[in-house]
Protein backbone atom coordinates (compact mmCIF):
# COMPACT_ATOMS: atom_id res chain seq x y z
CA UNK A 1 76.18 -10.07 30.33
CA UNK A 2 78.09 -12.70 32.94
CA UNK A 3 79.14 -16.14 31.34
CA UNK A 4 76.61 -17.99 33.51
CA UNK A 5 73.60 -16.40 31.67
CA UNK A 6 75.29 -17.37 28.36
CA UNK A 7 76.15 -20.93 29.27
CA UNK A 8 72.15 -21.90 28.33
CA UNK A 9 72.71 -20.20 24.79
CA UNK A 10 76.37 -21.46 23.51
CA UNK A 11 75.09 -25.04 22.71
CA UNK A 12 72.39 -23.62 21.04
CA UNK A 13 73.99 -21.94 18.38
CA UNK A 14 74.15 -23.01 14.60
CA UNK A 15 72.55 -26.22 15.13
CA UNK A 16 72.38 -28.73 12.28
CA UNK A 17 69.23 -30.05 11.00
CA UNK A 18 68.53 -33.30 12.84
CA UNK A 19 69.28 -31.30 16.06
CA UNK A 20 66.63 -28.97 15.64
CA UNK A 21 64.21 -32.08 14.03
CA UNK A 22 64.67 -33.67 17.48
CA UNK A 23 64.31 -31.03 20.06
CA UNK A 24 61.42 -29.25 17.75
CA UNK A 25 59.21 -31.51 18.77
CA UNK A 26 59.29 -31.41 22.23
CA UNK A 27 59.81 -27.46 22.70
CA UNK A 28 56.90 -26.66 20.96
CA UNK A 29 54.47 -28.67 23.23
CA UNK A 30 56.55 -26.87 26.05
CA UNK A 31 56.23 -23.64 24.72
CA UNK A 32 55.05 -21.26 27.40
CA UNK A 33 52.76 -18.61 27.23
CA UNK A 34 53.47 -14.93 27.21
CA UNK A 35 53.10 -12.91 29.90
CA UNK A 36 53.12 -9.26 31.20
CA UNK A 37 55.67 -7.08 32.30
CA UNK A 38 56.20 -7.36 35.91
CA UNK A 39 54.76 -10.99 36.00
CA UNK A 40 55.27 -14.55 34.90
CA UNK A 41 51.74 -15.55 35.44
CA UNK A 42 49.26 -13.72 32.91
CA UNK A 43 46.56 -11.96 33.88
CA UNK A 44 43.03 -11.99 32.52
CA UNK A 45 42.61 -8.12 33.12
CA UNK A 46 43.81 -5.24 30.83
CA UNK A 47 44.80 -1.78 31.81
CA UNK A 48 45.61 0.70 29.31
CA UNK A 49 49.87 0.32 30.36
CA UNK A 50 49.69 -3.55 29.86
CA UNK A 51 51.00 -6.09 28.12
CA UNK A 52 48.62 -8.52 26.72
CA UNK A 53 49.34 -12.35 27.08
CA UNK A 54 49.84 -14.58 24.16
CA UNK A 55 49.01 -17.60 23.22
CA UNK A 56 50.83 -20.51 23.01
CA UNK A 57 52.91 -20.93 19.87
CA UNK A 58 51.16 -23.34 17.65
CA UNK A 59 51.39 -24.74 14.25
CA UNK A 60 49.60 -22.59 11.75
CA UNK A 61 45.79 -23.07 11.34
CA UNK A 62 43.11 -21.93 9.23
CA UNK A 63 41.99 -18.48 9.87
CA UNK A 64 39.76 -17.73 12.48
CA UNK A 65 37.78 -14.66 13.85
CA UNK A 66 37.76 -13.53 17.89
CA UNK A 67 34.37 -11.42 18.43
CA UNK A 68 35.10 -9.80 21.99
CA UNK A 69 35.13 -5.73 22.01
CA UNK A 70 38.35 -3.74 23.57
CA UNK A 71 37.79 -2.39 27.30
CA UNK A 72 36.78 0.86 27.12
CA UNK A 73 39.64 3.94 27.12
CA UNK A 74 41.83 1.27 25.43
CA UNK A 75 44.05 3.50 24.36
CA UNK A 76 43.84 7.26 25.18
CA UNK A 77 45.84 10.30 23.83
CA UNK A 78 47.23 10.43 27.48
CA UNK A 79 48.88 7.28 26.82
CA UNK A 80 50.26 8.53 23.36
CA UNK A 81 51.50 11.72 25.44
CA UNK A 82 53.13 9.79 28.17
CA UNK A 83 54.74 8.01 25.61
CA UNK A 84 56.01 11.24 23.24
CA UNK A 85 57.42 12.33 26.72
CA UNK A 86 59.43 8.62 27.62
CA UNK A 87 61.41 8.55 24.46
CA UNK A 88 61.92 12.04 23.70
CA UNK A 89 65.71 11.78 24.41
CA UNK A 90 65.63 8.26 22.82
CA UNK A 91 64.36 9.14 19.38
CA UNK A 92 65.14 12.05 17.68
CA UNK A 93 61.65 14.23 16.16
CA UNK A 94 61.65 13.12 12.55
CA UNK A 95 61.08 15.54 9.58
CA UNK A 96 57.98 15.81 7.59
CA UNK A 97 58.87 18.33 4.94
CA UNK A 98 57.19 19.50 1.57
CA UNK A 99 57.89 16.28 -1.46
CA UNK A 100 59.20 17.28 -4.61
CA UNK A 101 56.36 14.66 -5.91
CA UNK A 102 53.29 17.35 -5.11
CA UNK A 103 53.47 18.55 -8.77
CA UNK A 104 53.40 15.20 -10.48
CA UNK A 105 50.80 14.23 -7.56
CA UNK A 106 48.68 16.88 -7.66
CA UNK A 107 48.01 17.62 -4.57
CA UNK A 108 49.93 18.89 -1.49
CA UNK A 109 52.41 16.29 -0.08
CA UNK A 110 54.22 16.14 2.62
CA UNK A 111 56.70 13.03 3.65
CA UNK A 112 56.71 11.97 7.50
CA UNK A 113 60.15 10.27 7.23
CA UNK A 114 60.47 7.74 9.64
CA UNK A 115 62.30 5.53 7.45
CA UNK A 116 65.03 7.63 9.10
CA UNK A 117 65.23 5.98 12.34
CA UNK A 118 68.58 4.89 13.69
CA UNK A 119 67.36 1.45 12.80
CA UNK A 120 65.34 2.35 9.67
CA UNK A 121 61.61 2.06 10.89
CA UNK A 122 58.97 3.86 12.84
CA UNK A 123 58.89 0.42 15.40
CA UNK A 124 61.29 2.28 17.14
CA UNK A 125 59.00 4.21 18.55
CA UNK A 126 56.93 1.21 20.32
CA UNK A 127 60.13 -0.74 20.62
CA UNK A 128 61.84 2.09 23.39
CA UNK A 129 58.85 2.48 25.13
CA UNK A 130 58.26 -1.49 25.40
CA UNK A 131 61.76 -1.32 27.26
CA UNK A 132 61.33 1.41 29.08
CA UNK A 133 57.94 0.13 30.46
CA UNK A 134 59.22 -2.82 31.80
CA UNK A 135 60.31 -3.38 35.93
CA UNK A 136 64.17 -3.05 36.67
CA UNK A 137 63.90 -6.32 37.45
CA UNK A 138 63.23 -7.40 34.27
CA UNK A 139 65.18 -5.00 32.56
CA UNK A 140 68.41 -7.10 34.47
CA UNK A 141 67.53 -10.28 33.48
CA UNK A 142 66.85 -9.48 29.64
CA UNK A 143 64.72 -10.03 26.79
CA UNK A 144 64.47 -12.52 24.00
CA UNK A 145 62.39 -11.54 20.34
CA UNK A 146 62.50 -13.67 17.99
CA UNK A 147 62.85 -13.44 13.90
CA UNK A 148 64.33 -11.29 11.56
CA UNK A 149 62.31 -7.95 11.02
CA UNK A 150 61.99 -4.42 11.92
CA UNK A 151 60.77 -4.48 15.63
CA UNK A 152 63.78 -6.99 16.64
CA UNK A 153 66.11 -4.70 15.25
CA UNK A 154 64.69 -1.92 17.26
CA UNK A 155 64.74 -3.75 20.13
CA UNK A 156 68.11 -4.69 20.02
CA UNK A 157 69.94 -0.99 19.42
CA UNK A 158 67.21 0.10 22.22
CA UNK A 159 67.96 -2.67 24.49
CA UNK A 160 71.64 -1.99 24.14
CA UNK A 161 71.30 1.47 24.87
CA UNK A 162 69.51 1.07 27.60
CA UNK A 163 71.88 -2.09 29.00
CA UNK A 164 69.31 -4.27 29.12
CA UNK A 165 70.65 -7.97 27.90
CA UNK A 166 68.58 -8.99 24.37
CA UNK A 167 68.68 -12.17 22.98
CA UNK A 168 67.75 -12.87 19.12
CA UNK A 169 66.59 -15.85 17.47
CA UNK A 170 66.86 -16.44 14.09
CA UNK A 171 66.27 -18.99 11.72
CA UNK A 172 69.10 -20.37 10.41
CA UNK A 173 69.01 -19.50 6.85
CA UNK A 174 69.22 -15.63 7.71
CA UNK A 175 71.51 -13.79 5.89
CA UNK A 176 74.98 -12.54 7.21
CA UNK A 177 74.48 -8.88 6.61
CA UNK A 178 71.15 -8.92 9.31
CA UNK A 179 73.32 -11.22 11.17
CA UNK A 180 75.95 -8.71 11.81
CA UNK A 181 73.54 -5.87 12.20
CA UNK A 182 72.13 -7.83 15.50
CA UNK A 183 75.54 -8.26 16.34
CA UNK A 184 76.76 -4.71 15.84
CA UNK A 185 74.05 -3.84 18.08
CA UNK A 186 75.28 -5.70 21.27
CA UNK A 187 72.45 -8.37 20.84
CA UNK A 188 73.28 -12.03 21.17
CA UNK A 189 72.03 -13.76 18.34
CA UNK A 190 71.27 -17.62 18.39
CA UNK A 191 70.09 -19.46 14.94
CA UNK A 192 67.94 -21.93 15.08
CA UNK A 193 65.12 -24.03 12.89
CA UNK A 194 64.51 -23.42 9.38
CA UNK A 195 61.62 -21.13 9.71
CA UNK A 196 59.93 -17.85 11.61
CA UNK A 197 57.62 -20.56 13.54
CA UNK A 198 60.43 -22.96 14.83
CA UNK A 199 62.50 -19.65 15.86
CA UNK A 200 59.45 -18.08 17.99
CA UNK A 201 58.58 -21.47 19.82
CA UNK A 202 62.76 -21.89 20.45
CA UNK A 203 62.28 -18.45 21.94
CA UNK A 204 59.36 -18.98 24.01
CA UNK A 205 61.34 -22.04 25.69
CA UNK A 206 64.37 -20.22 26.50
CA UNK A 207 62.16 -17.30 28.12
CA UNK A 208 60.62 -19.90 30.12
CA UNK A 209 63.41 -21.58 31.12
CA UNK A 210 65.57 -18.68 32.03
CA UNK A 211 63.19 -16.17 32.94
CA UNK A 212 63.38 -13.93 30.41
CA UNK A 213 60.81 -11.75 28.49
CA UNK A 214 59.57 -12.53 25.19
CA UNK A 215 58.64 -9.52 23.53
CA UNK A 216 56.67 -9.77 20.16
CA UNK A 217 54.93 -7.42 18.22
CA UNK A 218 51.40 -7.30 18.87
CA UNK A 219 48.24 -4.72 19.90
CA UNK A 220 49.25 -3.92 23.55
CA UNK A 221 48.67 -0.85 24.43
CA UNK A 222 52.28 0.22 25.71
CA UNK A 223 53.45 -0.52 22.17
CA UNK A 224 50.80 1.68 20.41
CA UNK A 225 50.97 3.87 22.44
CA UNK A 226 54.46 4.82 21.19
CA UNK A 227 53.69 4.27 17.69
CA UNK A 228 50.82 7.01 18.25
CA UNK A 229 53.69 9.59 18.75
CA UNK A 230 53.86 9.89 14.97
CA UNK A 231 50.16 10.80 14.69
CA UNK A 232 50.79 14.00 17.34
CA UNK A 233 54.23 15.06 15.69
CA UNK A 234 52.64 15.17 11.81
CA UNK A 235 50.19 17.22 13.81
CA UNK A 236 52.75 19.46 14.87
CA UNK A 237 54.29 20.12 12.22
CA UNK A 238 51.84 20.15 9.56
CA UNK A 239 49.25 22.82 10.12
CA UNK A 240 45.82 22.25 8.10
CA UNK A 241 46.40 19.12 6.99
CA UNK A 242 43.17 17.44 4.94
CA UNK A 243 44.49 13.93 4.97
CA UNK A 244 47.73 11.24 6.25
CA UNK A 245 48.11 8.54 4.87
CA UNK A 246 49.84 5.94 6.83
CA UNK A 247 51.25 1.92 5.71
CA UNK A 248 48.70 -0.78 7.43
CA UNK A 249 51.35 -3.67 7.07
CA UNK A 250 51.58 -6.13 9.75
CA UNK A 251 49.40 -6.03 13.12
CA UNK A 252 48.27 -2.02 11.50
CA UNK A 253 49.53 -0.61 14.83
CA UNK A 254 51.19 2.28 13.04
CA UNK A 255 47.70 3.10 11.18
CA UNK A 256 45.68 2.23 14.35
CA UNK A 257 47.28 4.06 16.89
CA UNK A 258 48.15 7.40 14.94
CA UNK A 259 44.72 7.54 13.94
CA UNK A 260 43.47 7.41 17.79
CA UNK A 261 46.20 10.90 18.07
CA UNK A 262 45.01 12.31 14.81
CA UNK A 263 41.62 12.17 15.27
CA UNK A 264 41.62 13.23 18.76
CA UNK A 265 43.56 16.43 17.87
CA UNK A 266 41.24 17.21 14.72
CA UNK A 267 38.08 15.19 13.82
CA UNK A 268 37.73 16.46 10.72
CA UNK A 269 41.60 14.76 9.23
CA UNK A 270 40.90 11.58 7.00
CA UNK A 271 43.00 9.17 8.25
CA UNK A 272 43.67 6.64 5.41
CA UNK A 273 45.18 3.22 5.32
CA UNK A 274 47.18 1.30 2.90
CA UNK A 275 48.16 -2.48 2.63
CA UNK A 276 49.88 -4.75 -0.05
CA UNK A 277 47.46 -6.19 -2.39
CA UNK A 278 49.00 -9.46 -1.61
CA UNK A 279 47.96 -9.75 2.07
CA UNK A 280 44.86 -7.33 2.67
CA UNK A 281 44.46 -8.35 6.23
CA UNK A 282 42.43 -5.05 7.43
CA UNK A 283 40.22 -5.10 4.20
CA UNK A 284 39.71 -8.53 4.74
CA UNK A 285 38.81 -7.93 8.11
CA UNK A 286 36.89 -5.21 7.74
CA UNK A 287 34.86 -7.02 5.22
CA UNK A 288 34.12 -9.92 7.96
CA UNK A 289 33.49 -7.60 10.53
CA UNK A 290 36.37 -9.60 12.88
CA UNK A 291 39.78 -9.73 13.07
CA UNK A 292 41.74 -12.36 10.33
CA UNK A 293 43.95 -14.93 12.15
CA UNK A 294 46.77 -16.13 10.35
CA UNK A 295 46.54 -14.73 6.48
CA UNK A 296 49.78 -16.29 4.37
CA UNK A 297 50.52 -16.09 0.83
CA UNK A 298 53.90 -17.63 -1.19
CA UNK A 299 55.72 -14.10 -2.46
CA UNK A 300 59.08 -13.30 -1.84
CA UNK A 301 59.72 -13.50 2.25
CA UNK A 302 62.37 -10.74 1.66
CA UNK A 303 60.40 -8.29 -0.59
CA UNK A 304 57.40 -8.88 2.41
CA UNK A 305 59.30 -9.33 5.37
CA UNK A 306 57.16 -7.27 8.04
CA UNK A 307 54.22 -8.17 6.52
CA UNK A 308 53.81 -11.73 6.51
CA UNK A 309 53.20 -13.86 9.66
CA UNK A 310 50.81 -11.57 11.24
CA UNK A 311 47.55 -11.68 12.63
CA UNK A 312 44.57 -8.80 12.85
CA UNK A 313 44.77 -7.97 17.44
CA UNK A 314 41.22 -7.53 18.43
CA UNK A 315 41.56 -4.43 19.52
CA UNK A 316 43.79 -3.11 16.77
CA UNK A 317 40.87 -4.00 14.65
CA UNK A 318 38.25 -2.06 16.73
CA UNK A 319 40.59 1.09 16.88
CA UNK A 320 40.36 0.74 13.01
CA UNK A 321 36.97 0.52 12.79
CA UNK A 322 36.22 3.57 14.74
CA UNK A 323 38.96 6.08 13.76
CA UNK A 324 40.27 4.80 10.16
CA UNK A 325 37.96 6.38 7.43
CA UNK A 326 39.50 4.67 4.43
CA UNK A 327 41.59 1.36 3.18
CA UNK A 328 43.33 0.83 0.11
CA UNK A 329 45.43 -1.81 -1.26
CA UNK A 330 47.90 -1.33 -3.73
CA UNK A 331 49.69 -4.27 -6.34
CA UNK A 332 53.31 -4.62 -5.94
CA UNK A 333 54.25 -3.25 -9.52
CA UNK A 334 52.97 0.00 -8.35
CA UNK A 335 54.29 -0.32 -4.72
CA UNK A 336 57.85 -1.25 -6.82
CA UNK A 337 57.40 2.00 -8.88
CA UNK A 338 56.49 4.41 -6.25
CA UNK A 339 59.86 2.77 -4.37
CA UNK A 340 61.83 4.66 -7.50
CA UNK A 341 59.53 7.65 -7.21
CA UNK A 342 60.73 8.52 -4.12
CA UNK A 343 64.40 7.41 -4.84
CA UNK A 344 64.41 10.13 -7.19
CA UNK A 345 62.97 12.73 -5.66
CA UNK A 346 63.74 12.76 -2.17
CA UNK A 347 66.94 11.05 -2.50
CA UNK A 348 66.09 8.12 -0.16
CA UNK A 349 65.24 4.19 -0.11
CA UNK A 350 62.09 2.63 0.85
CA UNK A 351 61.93 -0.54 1.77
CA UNK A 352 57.76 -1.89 0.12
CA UNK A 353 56.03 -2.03 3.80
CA UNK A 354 57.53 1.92 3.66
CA UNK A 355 56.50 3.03 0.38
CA UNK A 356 52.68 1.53 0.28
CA UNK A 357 51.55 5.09 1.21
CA UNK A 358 53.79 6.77 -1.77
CA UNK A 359 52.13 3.94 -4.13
CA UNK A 360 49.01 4.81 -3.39
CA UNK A 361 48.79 8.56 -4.31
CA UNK A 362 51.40 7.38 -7.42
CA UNK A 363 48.79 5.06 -8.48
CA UNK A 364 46.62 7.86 -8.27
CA UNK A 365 44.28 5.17 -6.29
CA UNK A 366 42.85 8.45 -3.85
CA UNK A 367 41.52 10.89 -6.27
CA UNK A 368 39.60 12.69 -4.14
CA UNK A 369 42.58 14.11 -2.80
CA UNK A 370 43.68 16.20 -5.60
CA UNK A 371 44.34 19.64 -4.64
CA UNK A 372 44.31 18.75 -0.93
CA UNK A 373 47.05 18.56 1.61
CA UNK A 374 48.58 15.38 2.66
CA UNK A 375 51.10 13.86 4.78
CA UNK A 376 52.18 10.08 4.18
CA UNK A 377 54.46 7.97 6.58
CA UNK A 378 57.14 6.66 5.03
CA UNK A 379 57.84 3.85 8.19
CA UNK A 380 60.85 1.91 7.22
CA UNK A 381 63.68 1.39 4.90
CA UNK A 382 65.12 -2.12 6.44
CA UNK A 383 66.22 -3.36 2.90
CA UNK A 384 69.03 -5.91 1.72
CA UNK A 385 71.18 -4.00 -1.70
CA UNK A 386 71.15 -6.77 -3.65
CA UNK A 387 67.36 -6.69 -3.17
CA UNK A 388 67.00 -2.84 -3.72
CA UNK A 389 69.45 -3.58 -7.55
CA UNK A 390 66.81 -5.79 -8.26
CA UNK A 391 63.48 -4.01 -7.27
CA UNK A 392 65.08 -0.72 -9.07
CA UNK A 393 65.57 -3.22 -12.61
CA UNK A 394 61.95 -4.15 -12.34
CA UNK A 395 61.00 -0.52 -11.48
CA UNK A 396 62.00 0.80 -14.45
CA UNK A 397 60.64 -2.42 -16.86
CA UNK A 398 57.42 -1.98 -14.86
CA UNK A 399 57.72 2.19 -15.61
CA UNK A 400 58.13 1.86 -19.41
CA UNK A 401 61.66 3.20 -19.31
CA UNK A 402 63.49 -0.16 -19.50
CA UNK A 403 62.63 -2.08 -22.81
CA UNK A 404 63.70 -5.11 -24.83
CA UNK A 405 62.84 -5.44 -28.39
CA UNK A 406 63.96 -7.89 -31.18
CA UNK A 407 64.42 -6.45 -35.22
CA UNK A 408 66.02 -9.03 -38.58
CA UNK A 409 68.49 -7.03 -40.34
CA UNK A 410 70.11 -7.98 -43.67
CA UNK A 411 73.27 -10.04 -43.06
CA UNK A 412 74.97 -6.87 -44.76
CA UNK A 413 78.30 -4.71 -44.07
CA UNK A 414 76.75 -1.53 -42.19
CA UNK A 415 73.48 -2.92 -40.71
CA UNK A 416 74.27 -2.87 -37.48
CA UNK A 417 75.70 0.22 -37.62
CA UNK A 418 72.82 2.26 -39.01
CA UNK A 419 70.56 0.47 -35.73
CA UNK A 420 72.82 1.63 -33.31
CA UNK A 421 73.00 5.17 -35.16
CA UNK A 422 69.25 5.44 -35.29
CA UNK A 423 69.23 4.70 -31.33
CA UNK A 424 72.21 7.21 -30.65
CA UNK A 425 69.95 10.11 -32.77
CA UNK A 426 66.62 9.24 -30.57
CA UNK A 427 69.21 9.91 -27.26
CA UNK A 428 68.68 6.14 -26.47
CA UNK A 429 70.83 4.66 -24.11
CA UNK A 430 71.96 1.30 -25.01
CA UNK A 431 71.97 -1.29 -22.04
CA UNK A 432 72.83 -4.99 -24.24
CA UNK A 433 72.81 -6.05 -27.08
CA UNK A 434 72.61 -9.38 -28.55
CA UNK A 435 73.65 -10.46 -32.28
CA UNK A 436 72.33 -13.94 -33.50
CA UNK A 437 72.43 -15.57 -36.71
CA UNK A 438 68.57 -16.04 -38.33
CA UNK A 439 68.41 -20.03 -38.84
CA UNK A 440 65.08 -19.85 -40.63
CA UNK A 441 66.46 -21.35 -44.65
CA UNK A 442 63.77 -18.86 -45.71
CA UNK A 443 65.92 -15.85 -44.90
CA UNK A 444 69.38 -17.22 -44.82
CA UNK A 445 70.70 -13.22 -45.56
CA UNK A 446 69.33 -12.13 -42.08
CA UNK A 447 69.76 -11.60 -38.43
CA UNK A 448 68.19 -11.44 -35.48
CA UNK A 449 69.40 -8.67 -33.12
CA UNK A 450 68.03 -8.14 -29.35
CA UNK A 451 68.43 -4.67 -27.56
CA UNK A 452 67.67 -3.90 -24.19
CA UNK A 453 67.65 -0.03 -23.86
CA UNK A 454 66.64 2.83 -21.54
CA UNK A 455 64.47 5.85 -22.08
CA UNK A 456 64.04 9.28 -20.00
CA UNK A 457 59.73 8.74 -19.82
CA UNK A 458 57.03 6.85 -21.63
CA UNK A 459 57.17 9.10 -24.08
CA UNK A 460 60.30 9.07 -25.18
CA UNK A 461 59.80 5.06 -25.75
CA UNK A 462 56.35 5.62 -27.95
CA UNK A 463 58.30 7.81 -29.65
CA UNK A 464 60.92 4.94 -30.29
CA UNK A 465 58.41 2.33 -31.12
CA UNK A 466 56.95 4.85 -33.78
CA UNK A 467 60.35 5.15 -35.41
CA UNK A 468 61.43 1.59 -35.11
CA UNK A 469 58.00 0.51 -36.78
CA UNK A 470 58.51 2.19 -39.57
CA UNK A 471 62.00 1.17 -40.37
CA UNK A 472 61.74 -2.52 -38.96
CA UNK A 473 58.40 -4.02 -39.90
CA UNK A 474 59.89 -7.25 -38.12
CA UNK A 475 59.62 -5.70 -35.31
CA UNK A 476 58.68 -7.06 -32.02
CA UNK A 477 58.89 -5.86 -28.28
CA UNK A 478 59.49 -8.71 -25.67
CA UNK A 479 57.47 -9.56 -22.56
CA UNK A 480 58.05 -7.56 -19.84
């Protein structure tokens, strides 16, 4: 990377907030469109190896639906093959072996784990052949992507493997840890604005003015068609499989494009999608018979982070329609829980776009499935620690095996003793305790005493409440 292609980044770095209020303004009305690989002037006309133009970054707007049909042959199992074949040496064959969850499942399961990428997601996949689609030309001057999630990252390890100069842009409140992941991965990274929208409109400028391609994640076909490799290789390795289950977070071009593969191989494979209950774009699409534009909600930006800021492609939408058979949606509690399912048994962490297809069978939300044989893509694992101490806490509150309860014991010699004895003979591990004096003049001679403890199962903590009750009628078990 030679110092005059830097030069237009270094002022650009770590601006302050009246900066970016000022030039905001006027690089947003600037902001170019996108355009294919091999050209700065988009073209009308799609070919199955394209890359479709986008529109011009705009503030947000209501939703809105886009009627037109894909070309025909959109995307073709020959693509997905030419695709397996380009990043073979890039990306490793993932495994999909037998779960230690069948038996509590009841059915068959087997885990497609592409949560272990090099950078933790299956957008890997469509990330490497993105790059390695693209003209030498335009692999030497670079490429820009903009905000913090799971297809940057894999286009920065792939674009430093294959020396290709990648810019990031970031808003400015990103945290230091994904900070120095971009960095570790050769990519320069350049904060700016206060927001995913102010970063991705800063991009677009800079591509424009330095030539550069933007890459974003959207429904071209050169993406998908990578991200249908997973479809052939649970194929592969999975003989007489009855279902797959596959996450339908973001644009759905995982679900979309391994159902074209699956369902070309084998018909007669349900292919099954799941999204957060919180942002249902394919059911909601489905449902209005046209793609969703631009479906937000306020939750937690770093619980959702893939899955917010999308819209439903057009022809992401019509691959769904003809070759998905199912779509569920699943709460977060559940999507939280299945997280620690699969953190017990196979050992791993899921980020929540990567365990919606664990919640679902967990939630037992596909009962026709019992007894059959399933494979579910676990696609990413991109989370932040502090964030995975805190979704494991709620896990267990949510899974009845983290309580807090509140008992008034006599202000006597011995009475805490004999609570904590009774808790040590019911194998009850103690996690806090709190001792308060009972200000009610009514019962001057008692105390209030809080416990938070953990239990092995459900059971284990009816059995508690049981014992409690009839020792404590004061009882009384706090809000979860």
């Amino acid at each position: 990377m030679s110092p005059e292609r830097l030069k237009d980044f270094g002022a650009e770095e770590y601006l302050d907030h009246s900066i970016i209020t000022a030039v905001e303004t006027t690089e947003t009305k600037e902001a170019p469109e996108r355009h294919q690989c091999g050209s700065k002037t988009p073209e009308t006309k799609r070919t199955p190896n394209s890359i479709k133009p986008k529109k011009k970054c705009a503030s947000d707007s209501p939703c809105s639906s886009i009627t037109t049909t894909p070309p025909p042959e959109y995307l073709t199992l020959e693509n997905i093959n030419m695709a397996a074949f380009q990043i073979q040496s890039g990306i490793p064959k993932t495994p999909c072996t037998y779960s230690r969850m069948s038996k509590q499942c009841g059915m068959e399961l087997f885990m497609k784990k592409e949560h272990l990428n090099y950078t933790g997601s299956v957008k890997e996949r469509g990330a490497l052949h993105l790059l390695l689609s693209m003209t030498s030309e335009q692999q030497k001057k670079g490429v820009i992507v903009a905000t913090d999630c799971n297809f940057s990252l894999a286009i920065a390890h792939h674009a430093s493997e294959l020396r290709i100069p990648a810019f990031v842009i970031m808003p400015a409140n990103s945290s230091q840890s994904r900070l120095r992941m971009y960095r570790e991965y050769s990519a320069m990274v350049i904060s700016y604005g206060g927001t995913a929208h102010e970063s991705k409109c800063h991009a677009h400028y800079l591509a424009k003015e330095n030539g550069y391609l933007c890459l974003e994640e959207d429904d071209c076909a050169v993406y998908l068609a990578g991200l249908g490799t997973v479809g052939m290789e649970i194929y592969e390795q999975v003989p007489r499989l009855d279902a797959v289950i596959i996450p339908a977070g973001g644009i759905c071009g995982l679900l979309t494009s391994a159902a074209v593969a699956i369902k070309h191989l084998n018909p007669n494979i349900a292919v099954i999608g799941v999204e957060p209950e919180e942002f249902p774009l394919l059911f909601q699409s489905l449902k209005t018979d046209s793609p969703v534009q631009n479906l937000h909600g306020n939750h937690n930006k770093k619980l959702y982070r893939d899955l917010v800021h999308h819209s439903m492609g057009t022809d992401t939408f019509h691959l769904a329609k003809k070759f998905v058979n199912k779509v569920v949606s699943v709460r977060e509690d559940d999507a939280l829980v299945a997280m620690l399912r699969f953190q017990e048994c196979e050992r791993s962490i899921l980020d929540l776009e990567g365990a919606l297809g664990v919640a679902a069978v967990t939630a037992d939300l596909l009962p026709e499935l019992k007894g059959k044989r399933v494979a579910i893509v676990t696609s990413s694992s991109n989370m932040e620690l502090d964030l995975v101490r805190h979704c494991v806490d709620r896990a267990l509150i949510l899974d009845n095996r983290v309580s807090r309860f509140a008992v008034h014991v006599t202000d006597w010699p011995g009475e805490m003793a004999k609570l904590l004895d009774m808790l040590a003979r019911e194998d009850i591990r103690l996690l806090d305790i709190c001792h308060r004096r009972y200000n009610d003049r009514a019962d001057l001679a008692k105390t209030k005493v809080e416990c938070v403890i953990e239990t092995r199962d459900k059971t284990q903590t009816s059995q508690l409440k049981r014992t409690l009750a009839e020792r404590y009628p004061t009882l009384s078990w706090l809000d979860r």
